[in-house]
Protein backbone atom coordinates (compact mmCIF):
# COMPACT_ATOMS: atom_id res chain seq x y z
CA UNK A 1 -4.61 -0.44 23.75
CA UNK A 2 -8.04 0.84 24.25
CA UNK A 3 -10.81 -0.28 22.16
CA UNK A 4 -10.96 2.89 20.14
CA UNK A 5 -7.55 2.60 19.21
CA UNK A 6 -7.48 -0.98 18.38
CA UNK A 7 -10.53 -0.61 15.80
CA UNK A 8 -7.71 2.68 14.36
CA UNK A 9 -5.11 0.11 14.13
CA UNK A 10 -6.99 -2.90 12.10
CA UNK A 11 -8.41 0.28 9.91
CA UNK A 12 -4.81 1.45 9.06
CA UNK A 13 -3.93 -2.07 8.25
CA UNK A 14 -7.19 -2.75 6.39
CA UNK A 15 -6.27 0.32 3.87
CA UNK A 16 -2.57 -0.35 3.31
CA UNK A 17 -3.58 -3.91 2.76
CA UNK A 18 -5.92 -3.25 0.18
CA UNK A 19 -3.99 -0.76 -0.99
CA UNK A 20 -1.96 -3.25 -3.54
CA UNK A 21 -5.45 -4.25 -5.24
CA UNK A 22 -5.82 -0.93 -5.50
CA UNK A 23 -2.61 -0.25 -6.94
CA UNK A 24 -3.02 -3.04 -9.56
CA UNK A 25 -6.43 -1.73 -10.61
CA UNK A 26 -4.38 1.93 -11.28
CA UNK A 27 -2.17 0.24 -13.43
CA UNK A 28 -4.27 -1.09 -16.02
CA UNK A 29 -5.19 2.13 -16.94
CA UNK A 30 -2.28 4.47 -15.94
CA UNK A 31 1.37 3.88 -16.67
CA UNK A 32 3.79 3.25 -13.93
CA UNK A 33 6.00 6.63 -13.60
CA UNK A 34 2.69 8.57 -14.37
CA UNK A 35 0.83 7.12 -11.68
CA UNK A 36 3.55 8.23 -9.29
CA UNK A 37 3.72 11.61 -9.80
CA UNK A 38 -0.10 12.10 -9.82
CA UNK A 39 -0.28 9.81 -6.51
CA UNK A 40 2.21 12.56 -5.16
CA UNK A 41 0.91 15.56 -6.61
CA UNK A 42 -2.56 15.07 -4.76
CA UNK A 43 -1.08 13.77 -1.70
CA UNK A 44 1.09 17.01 -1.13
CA UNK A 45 -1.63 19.57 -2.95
CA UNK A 46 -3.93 21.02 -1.00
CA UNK A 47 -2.67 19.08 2.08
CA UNK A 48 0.56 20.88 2.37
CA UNK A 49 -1.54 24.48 2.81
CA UNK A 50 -2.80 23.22 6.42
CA UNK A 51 0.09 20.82 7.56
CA UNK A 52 3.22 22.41 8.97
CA UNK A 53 6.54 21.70 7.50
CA UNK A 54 8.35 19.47 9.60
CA UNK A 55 11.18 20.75 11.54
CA UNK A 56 14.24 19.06 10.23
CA UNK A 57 17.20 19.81 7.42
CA UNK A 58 16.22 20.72 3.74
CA UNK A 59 18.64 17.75 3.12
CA UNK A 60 16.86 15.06 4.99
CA UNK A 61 13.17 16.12 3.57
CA UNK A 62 14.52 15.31 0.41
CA UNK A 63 16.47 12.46 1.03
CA UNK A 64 13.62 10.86 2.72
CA UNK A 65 11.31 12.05 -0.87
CA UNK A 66 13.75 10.34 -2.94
CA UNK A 67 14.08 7.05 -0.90
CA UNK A 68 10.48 6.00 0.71
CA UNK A 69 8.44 8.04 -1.22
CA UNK A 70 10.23 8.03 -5.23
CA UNK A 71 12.42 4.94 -4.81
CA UNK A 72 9.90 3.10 -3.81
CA UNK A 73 7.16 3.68 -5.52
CA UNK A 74 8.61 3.64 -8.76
CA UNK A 75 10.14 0.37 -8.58
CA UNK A 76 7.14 -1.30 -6.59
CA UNK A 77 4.36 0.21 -9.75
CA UNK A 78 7.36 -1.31 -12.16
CA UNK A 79 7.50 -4.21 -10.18
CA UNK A 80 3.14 -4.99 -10.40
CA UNK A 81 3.23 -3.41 -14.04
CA UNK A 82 5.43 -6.44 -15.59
CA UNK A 83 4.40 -9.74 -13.37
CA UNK A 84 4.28 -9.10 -9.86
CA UNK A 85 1.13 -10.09 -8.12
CA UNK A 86 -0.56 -7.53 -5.75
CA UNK A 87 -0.91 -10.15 -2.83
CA UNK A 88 3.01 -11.24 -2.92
CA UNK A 89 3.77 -8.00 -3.24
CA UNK A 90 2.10 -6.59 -0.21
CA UNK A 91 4.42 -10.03 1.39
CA UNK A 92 7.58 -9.21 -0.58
CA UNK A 93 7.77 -5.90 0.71
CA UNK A 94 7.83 -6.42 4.21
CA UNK A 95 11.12 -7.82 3.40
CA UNK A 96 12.23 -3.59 4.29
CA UNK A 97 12.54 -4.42 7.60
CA UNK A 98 15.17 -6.71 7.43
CA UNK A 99 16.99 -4.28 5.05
CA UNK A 100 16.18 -1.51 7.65
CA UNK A 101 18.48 -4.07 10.00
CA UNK A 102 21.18 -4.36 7.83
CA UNK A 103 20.87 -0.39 6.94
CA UNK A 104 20.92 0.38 10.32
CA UNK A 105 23.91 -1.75 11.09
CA UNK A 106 25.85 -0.04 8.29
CA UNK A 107 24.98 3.63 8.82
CA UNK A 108 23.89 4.16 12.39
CA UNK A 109 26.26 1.28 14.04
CA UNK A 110 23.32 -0.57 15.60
CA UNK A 111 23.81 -4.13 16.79
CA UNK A 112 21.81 -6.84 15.62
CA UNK A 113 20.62 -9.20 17.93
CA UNK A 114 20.30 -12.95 17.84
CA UNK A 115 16.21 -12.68 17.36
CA UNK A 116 17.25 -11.07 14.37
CA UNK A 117 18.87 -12.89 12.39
CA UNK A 118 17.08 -15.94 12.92
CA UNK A 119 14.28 -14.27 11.77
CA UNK A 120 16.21 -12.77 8.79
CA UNK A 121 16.93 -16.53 7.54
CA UNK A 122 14.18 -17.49 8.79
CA UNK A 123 11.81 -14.79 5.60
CA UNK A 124 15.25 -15.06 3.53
CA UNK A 125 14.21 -18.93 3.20
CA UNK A 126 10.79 -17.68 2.40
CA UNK A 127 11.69 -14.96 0.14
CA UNK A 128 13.92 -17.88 -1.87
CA UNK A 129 11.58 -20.28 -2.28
CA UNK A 130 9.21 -17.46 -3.59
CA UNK A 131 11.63 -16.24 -5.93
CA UNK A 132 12.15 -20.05 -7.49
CA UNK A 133 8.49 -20.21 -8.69
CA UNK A 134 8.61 -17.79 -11.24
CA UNK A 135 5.81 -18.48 -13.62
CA UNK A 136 2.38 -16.99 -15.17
CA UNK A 137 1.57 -15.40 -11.86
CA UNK A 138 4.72 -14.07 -11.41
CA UNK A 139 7.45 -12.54 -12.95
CA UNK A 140 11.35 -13.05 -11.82
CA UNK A 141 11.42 -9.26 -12.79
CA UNK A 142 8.60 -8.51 -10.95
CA UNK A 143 9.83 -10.13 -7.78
CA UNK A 144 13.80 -8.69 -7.86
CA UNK A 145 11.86 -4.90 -8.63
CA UNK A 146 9.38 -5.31 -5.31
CA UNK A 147 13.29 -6.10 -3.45
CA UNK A 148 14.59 -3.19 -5.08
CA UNK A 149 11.23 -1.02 -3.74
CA UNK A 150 11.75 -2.63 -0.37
CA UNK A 151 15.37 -1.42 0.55
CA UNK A 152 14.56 2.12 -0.64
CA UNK A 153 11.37 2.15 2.03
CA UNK A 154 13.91 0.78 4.48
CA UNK A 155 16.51 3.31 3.34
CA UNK A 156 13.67 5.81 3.90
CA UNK A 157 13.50 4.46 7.65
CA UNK A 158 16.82 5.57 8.24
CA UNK A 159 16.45 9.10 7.03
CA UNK A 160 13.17 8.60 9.86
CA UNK A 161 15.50 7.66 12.19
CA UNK A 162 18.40 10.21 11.47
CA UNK A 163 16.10 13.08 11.62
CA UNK A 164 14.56 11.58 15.23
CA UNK A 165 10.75 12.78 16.22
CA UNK A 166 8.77 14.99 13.77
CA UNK A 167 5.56 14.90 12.86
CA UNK A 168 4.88 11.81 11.00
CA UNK A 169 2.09 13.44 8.73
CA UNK A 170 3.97 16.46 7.72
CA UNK A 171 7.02 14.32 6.74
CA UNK A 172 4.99 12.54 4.49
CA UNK A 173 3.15 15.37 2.72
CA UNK A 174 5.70 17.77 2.40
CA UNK A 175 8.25 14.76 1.42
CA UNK A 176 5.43 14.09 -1.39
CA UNK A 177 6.55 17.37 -2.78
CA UNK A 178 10.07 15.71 -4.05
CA UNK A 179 8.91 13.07 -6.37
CA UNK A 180 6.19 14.64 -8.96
CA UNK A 181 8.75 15.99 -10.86
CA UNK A 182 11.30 13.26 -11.09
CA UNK A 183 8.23 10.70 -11.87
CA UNK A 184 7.39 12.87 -14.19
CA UNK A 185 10.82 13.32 -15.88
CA UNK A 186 10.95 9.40 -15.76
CA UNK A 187 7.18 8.80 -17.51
CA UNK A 188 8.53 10.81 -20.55
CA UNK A 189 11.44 9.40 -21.05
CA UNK A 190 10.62 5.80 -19.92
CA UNK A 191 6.30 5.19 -21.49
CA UNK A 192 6.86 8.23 -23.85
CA UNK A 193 4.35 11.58 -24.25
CA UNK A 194 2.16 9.00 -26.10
CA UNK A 195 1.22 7.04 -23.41
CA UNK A 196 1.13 10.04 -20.78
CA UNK A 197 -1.77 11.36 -23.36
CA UNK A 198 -3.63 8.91 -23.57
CA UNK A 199 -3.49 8.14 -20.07
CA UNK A 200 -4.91 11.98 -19.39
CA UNK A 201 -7.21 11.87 -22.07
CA UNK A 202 -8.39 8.18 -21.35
CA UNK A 203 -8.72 9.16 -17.43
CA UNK A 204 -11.87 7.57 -16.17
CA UNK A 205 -13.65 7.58 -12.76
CA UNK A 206 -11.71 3.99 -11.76
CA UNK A 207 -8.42 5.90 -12.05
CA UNK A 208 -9.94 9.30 -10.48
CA UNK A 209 -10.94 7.12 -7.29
CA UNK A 210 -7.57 4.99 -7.47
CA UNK A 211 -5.77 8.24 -6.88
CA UNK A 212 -8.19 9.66 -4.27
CA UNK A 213 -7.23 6.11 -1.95
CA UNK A 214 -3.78 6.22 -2.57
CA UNK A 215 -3.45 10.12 -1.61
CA UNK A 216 -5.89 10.40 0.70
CA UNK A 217 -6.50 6.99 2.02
CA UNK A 218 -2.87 5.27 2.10
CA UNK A 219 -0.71 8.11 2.18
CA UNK A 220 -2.57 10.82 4.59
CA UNK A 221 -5.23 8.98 6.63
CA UNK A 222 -3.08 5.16 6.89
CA UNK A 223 0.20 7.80 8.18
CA UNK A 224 -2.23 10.07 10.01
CA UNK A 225 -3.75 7.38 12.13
CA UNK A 226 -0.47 4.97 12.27
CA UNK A 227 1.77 8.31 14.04
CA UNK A 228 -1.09 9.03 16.98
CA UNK A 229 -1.03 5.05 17.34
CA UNK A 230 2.51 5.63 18.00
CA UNK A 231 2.60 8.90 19.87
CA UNK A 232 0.12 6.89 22.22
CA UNK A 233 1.72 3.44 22.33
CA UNK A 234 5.47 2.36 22.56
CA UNK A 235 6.96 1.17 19.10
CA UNK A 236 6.80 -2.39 20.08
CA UNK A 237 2.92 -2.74 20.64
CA UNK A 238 1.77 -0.44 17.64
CA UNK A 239 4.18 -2.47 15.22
CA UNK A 240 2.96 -5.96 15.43
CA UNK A 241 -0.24 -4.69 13.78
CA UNK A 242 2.08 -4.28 10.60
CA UNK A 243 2.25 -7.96 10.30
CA UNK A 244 -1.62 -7.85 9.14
CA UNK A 245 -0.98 -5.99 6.11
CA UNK A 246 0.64 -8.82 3.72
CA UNK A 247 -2.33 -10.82 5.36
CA UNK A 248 -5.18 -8.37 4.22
CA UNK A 249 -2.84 -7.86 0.43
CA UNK A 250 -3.00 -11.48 0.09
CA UNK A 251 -6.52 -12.28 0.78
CA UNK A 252 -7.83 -9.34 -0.83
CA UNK A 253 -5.98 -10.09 -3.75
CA UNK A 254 -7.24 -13.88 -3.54
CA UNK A 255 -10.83 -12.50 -3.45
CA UNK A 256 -10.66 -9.51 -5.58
CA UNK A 257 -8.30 -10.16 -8.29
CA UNK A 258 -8.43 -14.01 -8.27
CA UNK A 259 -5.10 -14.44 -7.72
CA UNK A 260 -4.02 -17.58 -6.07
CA UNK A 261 -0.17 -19.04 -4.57
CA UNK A 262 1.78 -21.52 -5.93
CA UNK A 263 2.58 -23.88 -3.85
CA UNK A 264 6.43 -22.77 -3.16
CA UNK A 265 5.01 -19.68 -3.07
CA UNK A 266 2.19 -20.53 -0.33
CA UNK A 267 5.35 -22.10 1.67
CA UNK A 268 7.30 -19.62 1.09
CA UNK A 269 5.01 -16.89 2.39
CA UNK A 270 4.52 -19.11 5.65
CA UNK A 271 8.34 -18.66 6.18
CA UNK A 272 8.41 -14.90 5.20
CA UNK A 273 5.21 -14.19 7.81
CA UNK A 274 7.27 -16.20 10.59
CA UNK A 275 10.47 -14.32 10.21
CA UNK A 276 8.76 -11.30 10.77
CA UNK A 277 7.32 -12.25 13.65
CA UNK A 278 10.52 -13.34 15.05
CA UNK A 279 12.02 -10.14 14.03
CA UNK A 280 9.14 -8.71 15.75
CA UNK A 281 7.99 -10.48 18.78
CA UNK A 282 11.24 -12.80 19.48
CA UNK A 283 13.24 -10.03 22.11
CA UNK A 284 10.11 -10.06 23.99
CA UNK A 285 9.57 -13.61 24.42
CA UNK A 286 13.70 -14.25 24.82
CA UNK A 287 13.27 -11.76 27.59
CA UNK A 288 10.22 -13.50 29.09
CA UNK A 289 11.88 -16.94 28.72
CA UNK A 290 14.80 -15.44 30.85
CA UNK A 291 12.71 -14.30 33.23
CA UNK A 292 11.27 -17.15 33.91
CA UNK A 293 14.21 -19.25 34.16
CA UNK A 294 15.40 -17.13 36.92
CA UNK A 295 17.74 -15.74 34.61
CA UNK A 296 16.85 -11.89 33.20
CA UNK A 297 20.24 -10.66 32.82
CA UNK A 298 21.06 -13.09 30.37
């Protein structure tokens, strides 16, 4: 990867890493739902006037709208809004790409291989000992919500899949047109037209630039750069870098919100960051082991 490309990469994983601080900030002053279907609104509007539609089935635009994009937003703003920290939430919801296995086993009848599943029990051991410490910094609701919001991103990885190679960007702008309305729908009935008004009428320049960085910074530019890393660079050396991002939540969160890890929780997250990076890295350095022992078609 050239140079140019590698600063790209650390810049997409430096704004989707920070981007759970900034979610956490949103929330104090904006309601869950509410914050969801603004985030959306001004992702799709006025992006969706210069981005072509993807070419792929009505069907799957809005399946992929209701999984990665609805699903998973509303129960990872649900899951920060009643106890769960920013920093184990940017960790807990890497857990999607073990569910994007499983999902994929189920519905597209891939196999799993053996790297996988150690790493699986390797971050389920994680994710376990994470769940036990529920406490002050950390909600047991909190933490089954942010599980919840990762199997609908994962689900959302197989709608990727299923619809094969579009253009990453349009996907996700014109699949930001599907949730405004159901967040919507969900902030009345769910906080109430009390709270959505005083959210609007309380709306300060914290929440205007909250919503600018999760539009514009996570959703367009983080996407934006992360598909012409990958229309440059096979899958497997542009998705490594996604191991950084519960890194950057964590210390971030640590510096900027003064929030700090148990000490399950720090053990736990040790577990969770090496299971990914079996899940990751461990076919390639199987295959290299092989190699080397005069063996590669084992």
């Amino acid at each position: 990867m050239s140079p140019k490309d590698l600063m790209l990469a650390l810049v997409v994983i430096v704004v989707w890493g920070m981007n759970f601080v900034v979610i956490r900030v949103g929330l104090d002053n904006i309601p869950p739902m509410l914050l969801g279907c603004l985030r959306f609104m001004l992702a799709a509007f006025p992006a969706i006037l210069f981005i072509k539609r993807p070419q792929m089935p009505l069907r799957w635009l809005l399946a992929y709208g209701a999984t990665i994009s609805l699903g998973q937003f509303a129960f990872l703003f649900s899951a920060m809004k009643v106890g769960m920290p920013a920093g184990l939430a940017s960790l807990v919801l890497q857990s999607q790409a073990f569910f994007t296995l499983f999902f994929a086993v189920l519905f597209l009848g891939e196999r799993l291989r053996l790297t996988n599943l150690v790493g699986l029990v390797i971050a389920a051991g994680g994710l376990l000992l994470i769940g036990m410490q529920g406490d002050r910094s950390m909600t047991l609701a909190g933490f089954a919500l942010t599980i919840c919001a990762a199997s609908m991103w994962a689900l959302g990885n197989i709608v990727t899949r299923k619809v094969g190679k579009v253009n990453l960007v349009g996907l996700v702008v014109w699949g930001s047109l599907i949730p405004p309305i159901p967040f919507f729908a969900l902030s009345w009935m769910l906080e109430g037209p009390v709270a959505i008004e005083s959210a609007l009428r309380g709306f300060s320049l914290d929440s205007a630039l909250v919503l600018l960085y999760l539009a514009f910074g996570a959703t367009i530019l983080g996407y934006g750069l992360w598909s012409r890393l990958l229309s440059r660079y096979p899958a497997n050396t542009v998705a490594p870098f996604s191991l950084l991002v519960p890194v950057v939540g964590l210390t971030s969160a640590a510096l900027l919100l003064d929030e700090h890890l148990g000490f399950l929780q720090g053990v736990g997250a040790v577990l969770v960051m090496l299971g990914l990076a079996v899940n990751v890295g461990g076919g390639w350095v199987a295959s290299r082991l092989r190699m080397a022992l005069g063996n590669p078609a084992a």
